[in-house]
PDB file of N, CA and C in Angstrom:
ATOM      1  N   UNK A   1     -17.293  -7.774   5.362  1.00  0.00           N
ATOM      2  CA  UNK A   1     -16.664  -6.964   6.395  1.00  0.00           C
ATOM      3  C   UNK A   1     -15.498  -7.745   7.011  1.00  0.00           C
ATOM      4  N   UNK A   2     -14.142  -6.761   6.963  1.00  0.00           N
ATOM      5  CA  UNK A   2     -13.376  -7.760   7.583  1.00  0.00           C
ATOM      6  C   UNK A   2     -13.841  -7.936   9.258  1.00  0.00           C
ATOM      7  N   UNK A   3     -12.975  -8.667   9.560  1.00  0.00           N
ATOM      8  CA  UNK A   3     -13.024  -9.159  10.824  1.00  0.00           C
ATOM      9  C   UNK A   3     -12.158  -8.046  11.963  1.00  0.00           C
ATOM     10  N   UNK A   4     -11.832  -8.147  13.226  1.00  0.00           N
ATOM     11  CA  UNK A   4     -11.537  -7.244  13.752  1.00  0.00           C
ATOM     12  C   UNK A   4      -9.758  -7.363  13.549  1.00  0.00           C
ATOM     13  N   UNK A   5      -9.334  -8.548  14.039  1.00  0.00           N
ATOM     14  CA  UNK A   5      -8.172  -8.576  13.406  1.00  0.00           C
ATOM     15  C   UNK A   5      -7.490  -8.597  11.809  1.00  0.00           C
ATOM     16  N   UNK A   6      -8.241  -8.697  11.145  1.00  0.00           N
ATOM     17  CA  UNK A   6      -7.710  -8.324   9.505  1.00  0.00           C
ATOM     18  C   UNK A   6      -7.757  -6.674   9.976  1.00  0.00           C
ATOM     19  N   UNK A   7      -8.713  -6.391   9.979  1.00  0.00           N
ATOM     20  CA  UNK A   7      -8.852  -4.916  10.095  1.00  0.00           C
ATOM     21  C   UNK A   7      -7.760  -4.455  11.031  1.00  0.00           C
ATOM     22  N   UNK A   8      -6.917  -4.417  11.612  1.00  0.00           N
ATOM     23  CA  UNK A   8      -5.649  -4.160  12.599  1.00  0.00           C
ATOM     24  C   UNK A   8      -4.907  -4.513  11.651  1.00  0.00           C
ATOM     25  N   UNK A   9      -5.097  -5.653  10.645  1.00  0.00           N
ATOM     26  CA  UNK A   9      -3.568  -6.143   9.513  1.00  0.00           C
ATOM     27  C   UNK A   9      -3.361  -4.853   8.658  1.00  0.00           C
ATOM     28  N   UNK A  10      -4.698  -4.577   8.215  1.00  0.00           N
ATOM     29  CA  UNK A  10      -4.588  -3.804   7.142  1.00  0.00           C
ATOM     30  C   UNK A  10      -4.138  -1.942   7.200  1.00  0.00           C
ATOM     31  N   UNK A  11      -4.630  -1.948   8.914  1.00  0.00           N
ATOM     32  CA  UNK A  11      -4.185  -0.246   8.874  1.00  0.00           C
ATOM     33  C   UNK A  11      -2.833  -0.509   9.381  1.00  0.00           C
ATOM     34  N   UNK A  12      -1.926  -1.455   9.818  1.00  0.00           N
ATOM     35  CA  UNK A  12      -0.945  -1.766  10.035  1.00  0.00           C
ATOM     36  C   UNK A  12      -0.164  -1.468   8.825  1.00  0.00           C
ATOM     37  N   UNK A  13      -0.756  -2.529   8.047  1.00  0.00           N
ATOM     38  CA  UNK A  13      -0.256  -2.411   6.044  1.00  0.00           C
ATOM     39  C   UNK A  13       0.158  -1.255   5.993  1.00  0.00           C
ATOM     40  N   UNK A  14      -1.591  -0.233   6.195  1.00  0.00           N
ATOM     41  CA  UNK A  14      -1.619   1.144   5.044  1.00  0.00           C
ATOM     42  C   UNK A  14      -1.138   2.365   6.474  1.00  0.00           C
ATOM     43  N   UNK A  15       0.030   2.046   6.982  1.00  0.00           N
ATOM     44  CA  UNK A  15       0.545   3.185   8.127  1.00  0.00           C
ATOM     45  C   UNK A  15       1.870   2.542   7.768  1.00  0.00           C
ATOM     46  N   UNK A  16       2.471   1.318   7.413  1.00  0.00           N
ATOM     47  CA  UNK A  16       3.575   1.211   6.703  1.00  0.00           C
ATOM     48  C   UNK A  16       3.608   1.736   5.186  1.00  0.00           C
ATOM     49  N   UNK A  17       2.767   1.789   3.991  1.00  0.00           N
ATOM     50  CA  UNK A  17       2.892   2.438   3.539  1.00  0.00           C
ATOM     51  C   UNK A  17       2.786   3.701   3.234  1.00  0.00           C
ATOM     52  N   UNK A  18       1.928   4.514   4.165  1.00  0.00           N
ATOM     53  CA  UNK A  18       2.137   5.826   4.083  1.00  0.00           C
ATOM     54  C   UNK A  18       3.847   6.353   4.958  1.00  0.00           C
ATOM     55  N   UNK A  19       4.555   5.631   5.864  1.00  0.00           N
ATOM     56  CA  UNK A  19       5.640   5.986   5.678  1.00  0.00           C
ATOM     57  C   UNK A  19       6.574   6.032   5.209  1.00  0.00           C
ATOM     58  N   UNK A  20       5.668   4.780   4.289  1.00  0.00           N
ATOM     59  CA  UNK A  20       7.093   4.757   3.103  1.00  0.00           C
ATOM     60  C   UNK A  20       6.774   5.723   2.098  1.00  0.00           C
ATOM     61  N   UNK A  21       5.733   6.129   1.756  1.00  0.00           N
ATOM     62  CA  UNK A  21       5.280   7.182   0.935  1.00  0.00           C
ATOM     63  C   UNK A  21       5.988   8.375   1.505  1.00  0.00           C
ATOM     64  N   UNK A  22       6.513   8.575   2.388  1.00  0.00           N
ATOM     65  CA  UNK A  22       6.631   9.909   3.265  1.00  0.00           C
ATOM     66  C   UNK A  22       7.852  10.301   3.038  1.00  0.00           C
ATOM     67  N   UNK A  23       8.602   8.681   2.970  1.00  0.00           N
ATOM     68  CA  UNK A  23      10.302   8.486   2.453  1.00  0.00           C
ATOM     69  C   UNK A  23      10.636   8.407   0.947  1.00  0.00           C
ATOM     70  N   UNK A  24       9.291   8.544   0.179  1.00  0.00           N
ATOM     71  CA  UNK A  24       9.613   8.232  -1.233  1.00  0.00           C
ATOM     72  C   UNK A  24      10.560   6.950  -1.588  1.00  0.00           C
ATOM     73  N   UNK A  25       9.945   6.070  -0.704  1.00  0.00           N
ATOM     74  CA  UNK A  25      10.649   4.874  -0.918  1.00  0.00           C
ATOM     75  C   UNK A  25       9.538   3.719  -1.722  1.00  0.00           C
ATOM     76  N   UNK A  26       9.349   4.286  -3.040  1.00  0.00           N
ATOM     77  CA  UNK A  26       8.171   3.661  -3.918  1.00  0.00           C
ATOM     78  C   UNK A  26       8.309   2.480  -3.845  1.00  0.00           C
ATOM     79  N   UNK A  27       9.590   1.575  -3.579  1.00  0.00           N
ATOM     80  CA  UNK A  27       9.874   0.427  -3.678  1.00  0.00           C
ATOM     81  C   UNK A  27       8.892  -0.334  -2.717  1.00  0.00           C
ATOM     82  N   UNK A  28       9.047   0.256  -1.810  1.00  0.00           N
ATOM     83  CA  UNK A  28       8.361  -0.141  -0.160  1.00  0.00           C
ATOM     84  C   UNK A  28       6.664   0.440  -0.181  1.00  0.00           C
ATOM     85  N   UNK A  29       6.238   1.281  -1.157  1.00  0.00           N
ATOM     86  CA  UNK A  29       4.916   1.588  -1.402  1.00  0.00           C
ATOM     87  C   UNK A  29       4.605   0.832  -1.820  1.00  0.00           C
ATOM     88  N   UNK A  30       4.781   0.307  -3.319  1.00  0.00           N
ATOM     89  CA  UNK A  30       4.237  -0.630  -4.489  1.00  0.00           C
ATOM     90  C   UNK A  30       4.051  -1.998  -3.368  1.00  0.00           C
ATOM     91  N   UNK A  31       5.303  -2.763  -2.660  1.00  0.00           N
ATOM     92  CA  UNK A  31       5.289  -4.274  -2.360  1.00  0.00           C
ATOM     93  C   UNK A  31       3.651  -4.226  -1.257  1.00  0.00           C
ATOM     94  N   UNK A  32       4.110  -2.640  -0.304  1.00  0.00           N
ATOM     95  CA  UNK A  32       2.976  -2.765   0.931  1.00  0.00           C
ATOM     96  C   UNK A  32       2.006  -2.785   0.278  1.00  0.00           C
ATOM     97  N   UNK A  33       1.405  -2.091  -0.919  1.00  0.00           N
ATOM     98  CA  UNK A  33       0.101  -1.987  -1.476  1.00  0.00           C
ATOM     99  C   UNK A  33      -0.188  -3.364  -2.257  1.00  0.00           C
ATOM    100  N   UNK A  34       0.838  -4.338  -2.835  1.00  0.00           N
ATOM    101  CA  UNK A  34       0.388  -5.600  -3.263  1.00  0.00           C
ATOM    102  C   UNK A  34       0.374  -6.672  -1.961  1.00  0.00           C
ATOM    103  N   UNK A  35       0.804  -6.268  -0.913  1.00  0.00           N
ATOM    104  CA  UNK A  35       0.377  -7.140   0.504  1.00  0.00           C
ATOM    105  C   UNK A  35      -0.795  -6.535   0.570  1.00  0.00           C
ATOM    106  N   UNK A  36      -1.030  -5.010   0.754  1.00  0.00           N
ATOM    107  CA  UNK A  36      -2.566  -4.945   1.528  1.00  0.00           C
ATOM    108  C   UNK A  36      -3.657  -5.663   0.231  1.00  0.00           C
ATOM    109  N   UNK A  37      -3.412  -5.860  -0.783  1.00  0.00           N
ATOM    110  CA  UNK A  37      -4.415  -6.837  -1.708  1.00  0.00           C
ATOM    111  C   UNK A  37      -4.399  -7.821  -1.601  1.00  0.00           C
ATOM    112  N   UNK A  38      -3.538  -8.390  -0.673  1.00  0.00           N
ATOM    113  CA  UNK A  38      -3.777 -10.180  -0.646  1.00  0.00           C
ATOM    114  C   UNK A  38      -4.855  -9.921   0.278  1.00  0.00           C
ATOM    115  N   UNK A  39      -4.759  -9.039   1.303  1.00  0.00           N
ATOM    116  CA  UNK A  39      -5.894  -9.453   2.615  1.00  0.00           C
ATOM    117  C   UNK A  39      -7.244  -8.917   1.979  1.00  0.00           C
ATOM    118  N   UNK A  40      -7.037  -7.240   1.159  1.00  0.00           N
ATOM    119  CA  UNK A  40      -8.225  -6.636   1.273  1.00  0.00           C
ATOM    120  C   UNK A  40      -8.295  -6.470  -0.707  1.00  0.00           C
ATOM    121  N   UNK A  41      -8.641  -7.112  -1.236  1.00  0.00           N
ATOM    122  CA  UNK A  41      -8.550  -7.292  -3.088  1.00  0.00           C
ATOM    123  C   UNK A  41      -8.926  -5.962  -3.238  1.00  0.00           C
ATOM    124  N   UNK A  42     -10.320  -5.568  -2.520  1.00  0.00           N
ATOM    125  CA  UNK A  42     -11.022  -4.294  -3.133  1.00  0.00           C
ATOM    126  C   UNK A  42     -10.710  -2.730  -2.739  1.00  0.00           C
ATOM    127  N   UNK A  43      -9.575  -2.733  -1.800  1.00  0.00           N
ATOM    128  CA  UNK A  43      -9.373  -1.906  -0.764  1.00  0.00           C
ATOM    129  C   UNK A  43      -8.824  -0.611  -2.262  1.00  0.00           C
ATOM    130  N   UNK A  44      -9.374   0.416  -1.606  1.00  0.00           N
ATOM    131  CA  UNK A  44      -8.989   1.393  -2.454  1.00  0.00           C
ATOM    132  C   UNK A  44      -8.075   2.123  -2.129  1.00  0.00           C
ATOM    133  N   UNK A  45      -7.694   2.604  -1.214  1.00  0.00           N
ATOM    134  CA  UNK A  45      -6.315   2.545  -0.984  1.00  0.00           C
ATOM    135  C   UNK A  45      -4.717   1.938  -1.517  1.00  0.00           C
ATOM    136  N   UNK A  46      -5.149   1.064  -1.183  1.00  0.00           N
ATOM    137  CA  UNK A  46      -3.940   0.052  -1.770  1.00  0.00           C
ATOM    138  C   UNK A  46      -4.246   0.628  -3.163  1.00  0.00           C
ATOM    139  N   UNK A  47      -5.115   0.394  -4.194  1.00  0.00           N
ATOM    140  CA  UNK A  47      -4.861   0.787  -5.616  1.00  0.00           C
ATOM    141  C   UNK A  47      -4.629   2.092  -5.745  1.00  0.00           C
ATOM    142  N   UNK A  48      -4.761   2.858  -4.936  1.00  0.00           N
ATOM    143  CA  UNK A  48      -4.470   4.119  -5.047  1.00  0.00           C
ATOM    144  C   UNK A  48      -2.500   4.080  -4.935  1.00  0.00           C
ATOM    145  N   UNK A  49      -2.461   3.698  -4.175  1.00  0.00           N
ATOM    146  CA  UNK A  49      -1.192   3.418  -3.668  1.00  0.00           C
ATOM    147  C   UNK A  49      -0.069   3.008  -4.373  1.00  0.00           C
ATOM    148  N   UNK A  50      -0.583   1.943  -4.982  1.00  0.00           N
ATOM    149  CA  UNK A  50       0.055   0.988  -5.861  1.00  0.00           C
ATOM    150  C   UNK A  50       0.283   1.867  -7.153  1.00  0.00           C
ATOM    151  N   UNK A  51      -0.957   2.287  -7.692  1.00  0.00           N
ATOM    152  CA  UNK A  51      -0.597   3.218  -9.025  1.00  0.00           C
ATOM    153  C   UNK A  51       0.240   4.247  -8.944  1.00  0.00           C
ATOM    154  N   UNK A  52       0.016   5.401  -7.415  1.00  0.00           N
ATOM    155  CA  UNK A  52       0.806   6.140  -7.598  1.00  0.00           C
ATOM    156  C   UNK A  52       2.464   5.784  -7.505  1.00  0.00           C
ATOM    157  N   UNK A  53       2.557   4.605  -7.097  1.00  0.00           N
ATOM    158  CA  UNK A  53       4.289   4.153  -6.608  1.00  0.00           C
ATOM    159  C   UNK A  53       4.870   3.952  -8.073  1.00  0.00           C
ATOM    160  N   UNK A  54       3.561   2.936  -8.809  1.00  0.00           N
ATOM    161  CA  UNK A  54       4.400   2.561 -10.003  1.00  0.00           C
ATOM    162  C   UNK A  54       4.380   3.795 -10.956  1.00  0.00           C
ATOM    163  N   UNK A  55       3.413   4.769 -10.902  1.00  0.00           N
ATOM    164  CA  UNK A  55       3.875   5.755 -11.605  1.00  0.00           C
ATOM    165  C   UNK A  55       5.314   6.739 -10.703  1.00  0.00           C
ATOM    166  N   UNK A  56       5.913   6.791  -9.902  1.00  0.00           N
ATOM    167  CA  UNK A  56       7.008   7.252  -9.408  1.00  0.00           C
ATOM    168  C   UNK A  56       8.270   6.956  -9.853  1.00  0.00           C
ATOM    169  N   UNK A  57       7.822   5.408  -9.840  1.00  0.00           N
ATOM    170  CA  UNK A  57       8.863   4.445 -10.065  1.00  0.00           C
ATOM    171  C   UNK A  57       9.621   4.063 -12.043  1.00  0.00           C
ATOM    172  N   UNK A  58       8.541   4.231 -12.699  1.00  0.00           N
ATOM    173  CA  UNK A  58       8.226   4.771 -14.047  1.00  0.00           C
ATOM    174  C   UNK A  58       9.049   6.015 -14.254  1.00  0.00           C
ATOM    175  N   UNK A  59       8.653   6.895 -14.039  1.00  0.00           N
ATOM    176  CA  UNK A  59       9.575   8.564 -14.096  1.00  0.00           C
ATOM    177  C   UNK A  59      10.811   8.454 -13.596  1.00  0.00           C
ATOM    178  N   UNK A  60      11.119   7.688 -12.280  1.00  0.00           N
ATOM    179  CA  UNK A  60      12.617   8.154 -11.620  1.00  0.00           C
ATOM    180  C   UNK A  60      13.743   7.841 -13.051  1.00  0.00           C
ATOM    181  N   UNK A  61      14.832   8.588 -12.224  1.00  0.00           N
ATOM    182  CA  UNK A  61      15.566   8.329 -13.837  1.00  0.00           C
ATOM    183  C   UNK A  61      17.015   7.831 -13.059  1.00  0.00           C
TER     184      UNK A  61
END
């Protein structure tokens, strides 16, 4: 269990990347979702996150 302050890091993380998700700024999805894995490895989110950016990022043309 994180601690109380990791836990403030991480919805910090995943509220920066959902606005970057919001901006379709995959660039800024993918990096926030490989920060929120340094703190949280198993966090499902972040892999959720991460896959969908790099699949965005894959297609753009």
């Amino acid at each position: 269990m994180a601690s109380e302050r990791f836990q403030r890091r991480i919805d910090r993380i995943l509220d920066q990347i959902e606005d970057a998700a919001d901006r379709h700024d995959w660039a800024a999805v993918r990096q926030g979702a490989l920060d929120l894995l340094v703190f949280d490895p198993e966090n499902e989110d972040a892999r959720n996150f991460l896959a969908a950016a790099q699949h965005a990022l894959d297609v753009e043309v």
